[in-house]
C-alpha atoms as a PDB file:
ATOM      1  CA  UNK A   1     168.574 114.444  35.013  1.00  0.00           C
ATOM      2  CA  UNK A   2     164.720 114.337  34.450  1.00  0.00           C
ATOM      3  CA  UNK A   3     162.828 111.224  34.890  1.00  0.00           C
ATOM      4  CA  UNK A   4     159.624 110.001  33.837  1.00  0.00           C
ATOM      5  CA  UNK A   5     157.402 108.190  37.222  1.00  0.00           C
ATOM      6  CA  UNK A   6     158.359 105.302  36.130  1.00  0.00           C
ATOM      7  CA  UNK A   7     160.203 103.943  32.823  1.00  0.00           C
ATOM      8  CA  UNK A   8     157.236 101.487  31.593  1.00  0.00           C
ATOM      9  CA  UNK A   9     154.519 104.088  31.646  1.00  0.00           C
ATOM     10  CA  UNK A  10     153.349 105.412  28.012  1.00  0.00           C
ATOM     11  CA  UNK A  11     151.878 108.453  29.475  1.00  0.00           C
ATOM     12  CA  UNK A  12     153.698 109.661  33.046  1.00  0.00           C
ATOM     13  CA  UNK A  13     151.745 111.234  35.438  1.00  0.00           C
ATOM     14  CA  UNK A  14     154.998 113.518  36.550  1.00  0.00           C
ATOM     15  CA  UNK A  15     158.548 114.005  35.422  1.00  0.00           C
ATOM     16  CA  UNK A  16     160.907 114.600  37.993  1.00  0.00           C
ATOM     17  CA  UNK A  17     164.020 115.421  39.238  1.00  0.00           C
ATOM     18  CA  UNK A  18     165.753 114.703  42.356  1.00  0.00           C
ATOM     19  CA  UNK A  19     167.688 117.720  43.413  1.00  0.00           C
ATOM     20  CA  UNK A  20     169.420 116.180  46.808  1.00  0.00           C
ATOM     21  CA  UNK A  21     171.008 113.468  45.087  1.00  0.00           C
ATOM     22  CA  UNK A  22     174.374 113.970  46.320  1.00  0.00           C
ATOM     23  CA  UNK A  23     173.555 114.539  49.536  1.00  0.00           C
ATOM     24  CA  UNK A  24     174.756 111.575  52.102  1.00  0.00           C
ATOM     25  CA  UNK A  25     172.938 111.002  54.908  1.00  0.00           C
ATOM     26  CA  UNK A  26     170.150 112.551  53.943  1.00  0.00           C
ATOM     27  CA  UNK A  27     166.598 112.812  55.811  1.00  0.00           C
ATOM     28  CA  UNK A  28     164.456 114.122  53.333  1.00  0.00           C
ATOM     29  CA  UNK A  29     164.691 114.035  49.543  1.00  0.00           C
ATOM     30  CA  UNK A  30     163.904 116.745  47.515  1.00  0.00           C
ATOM     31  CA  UNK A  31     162.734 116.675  43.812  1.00  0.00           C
ATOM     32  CA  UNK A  32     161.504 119.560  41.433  1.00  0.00           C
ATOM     33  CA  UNK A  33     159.023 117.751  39.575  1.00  0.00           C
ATOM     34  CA  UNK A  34     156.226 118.714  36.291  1.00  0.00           C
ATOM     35  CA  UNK A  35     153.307 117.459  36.107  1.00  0.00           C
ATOM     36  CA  UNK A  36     151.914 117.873  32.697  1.00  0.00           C
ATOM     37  CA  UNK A  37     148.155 118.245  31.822  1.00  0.00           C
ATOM     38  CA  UNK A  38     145.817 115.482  32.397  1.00  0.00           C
ATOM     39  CA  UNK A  39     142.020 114.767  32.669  1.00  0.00           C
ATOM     40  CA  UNK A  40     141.001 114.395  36.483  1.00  0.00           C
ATOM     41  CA  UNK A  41     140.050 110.502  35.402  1.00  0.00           C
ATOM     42  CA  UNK A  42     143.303 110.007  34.408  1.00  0.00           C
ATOM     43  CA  UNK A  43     145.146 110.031  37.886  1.00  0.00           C
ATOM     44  CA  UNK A  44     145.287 107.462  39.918  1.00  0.00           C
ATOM     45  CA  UNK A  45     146.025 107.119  43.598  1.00  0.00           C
ATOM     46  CA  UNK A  46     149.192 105.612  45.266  1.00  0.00           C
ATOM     47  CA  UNK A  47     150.719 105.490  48.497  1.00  0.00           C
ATOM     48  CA  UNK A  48     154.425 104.722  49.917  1.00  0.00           C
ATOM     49  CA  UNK A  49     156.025 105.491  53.337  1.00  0.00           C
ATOM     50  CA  UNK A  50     156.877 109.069  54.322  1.00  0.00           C
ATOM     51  CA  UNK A  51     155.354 112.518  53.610  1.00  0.00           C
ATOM     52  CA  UNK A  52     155.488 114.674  50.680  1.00  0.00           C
ATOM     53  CA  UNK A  53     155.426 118.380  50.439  1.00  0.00           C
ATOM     54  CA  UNK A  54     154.309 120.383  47.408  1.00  0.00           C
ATOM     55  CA  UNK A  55     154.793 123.952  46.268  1.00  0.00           C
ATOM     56  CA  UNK A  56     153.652 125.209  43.081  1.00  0.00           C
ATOM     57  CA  UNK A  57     155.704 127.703  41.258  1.00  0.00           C
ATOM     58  CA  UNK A  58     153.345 128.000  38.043  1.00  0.00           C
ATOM     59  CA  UNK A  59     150.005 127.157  36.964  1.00  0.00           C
ATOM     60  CA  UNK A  60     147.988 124.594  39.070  1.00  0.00           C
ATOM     61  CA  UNK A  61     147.293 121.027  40.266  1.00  0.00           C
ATOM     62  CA  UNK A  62     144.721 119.124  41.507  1.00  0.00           C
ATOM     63  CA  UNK A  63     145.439 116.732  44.263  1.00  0.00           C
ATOM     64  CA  UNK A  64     143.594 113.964  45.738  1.00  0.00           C
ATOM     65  CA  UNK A  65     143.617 113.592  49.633  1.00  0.00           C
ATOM     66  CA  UNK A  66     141.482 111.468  51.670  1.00  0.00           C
ATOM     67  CA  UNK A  67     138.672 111.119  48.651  1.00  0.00           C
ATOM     68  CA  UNK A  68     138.889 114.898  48.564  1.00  0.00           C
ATOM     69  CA  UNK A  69     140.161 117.151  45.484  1.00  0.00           C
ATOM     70  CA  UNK A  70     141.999 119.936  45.890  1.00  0.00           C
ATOM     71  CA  UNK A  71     143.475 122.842  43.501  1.00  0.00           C
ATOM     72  CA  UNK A  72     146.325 124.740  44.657  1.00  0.00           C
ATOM     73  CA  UNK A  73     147.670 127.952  42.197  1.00  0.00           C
ATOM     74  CA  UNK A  74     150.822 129.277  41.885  1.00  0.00           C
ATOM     75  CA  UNK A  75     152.638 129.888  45.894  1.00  0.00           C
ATOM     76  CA  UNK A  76     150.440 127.183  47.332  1.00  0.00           C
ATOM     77  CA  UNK A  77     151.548 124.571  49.240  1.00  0.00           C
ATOM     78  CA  UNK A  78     150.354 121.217  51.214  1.00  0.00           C
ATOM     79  CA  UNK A  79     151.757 118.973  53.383  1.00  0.00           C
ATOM     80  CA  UNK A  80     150.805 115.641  53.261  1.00  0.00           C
ATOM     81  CA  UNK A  81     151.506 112.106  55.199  1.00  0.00           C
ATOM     82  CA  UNK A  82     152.311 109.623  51.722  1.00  0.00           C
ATOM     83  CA  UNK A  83     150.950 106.601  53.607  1.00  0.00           C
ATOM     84  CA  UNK A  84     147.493 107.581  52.660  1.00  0.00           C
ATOM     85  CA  UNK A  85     146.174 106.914  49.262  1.00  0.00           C
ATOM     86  CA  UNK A  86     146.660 110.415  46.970  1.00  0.00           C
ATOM     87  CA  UNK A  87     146.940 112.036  43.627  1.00  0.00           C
END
């Protein structure tokens, strides 16, 4: 099932979908997720425990990492600790 970020948000930032759900016991969690086109202004920076991990399998995304922007393109990747604020 795809989800919006959250259910009170007009515009999401992402849709996801969590693709470990079944899993018990599980350490990580594991979501396919789409981010659909934004202006950069529109983002805006969260944090929560853990660490995420991003791939991109088409197009490209901007993130936002300690006050720096990045863009990754198709077969990039990052690695990133969640506790810090990001985008």
């Amino acid at each position: 099932m795809r989800f919006p970020e959250r259910p009170d948000v007009p515009a999401p930032s992402y849709f996801f979908e969590c693709l470990t759900f079944a899993t018990q016991g599980k350490g990580i969690q594991v979501y396919l997720a789409e981010f659909p086109q934004r202006a950069p202004v529109e983002g805006s920076e969260h944090f929560h425990e853990g660490s995420e991990f991003l791939f991109v399998m088409e197009g490209s995304l901007t993130i936002r990492f300690q006050g720096e922007d990045r863009e990754l393109g198709a077969g990039d990747s990052v690695l990133l600790d969640s506790s810090e604020p990001h985008s």
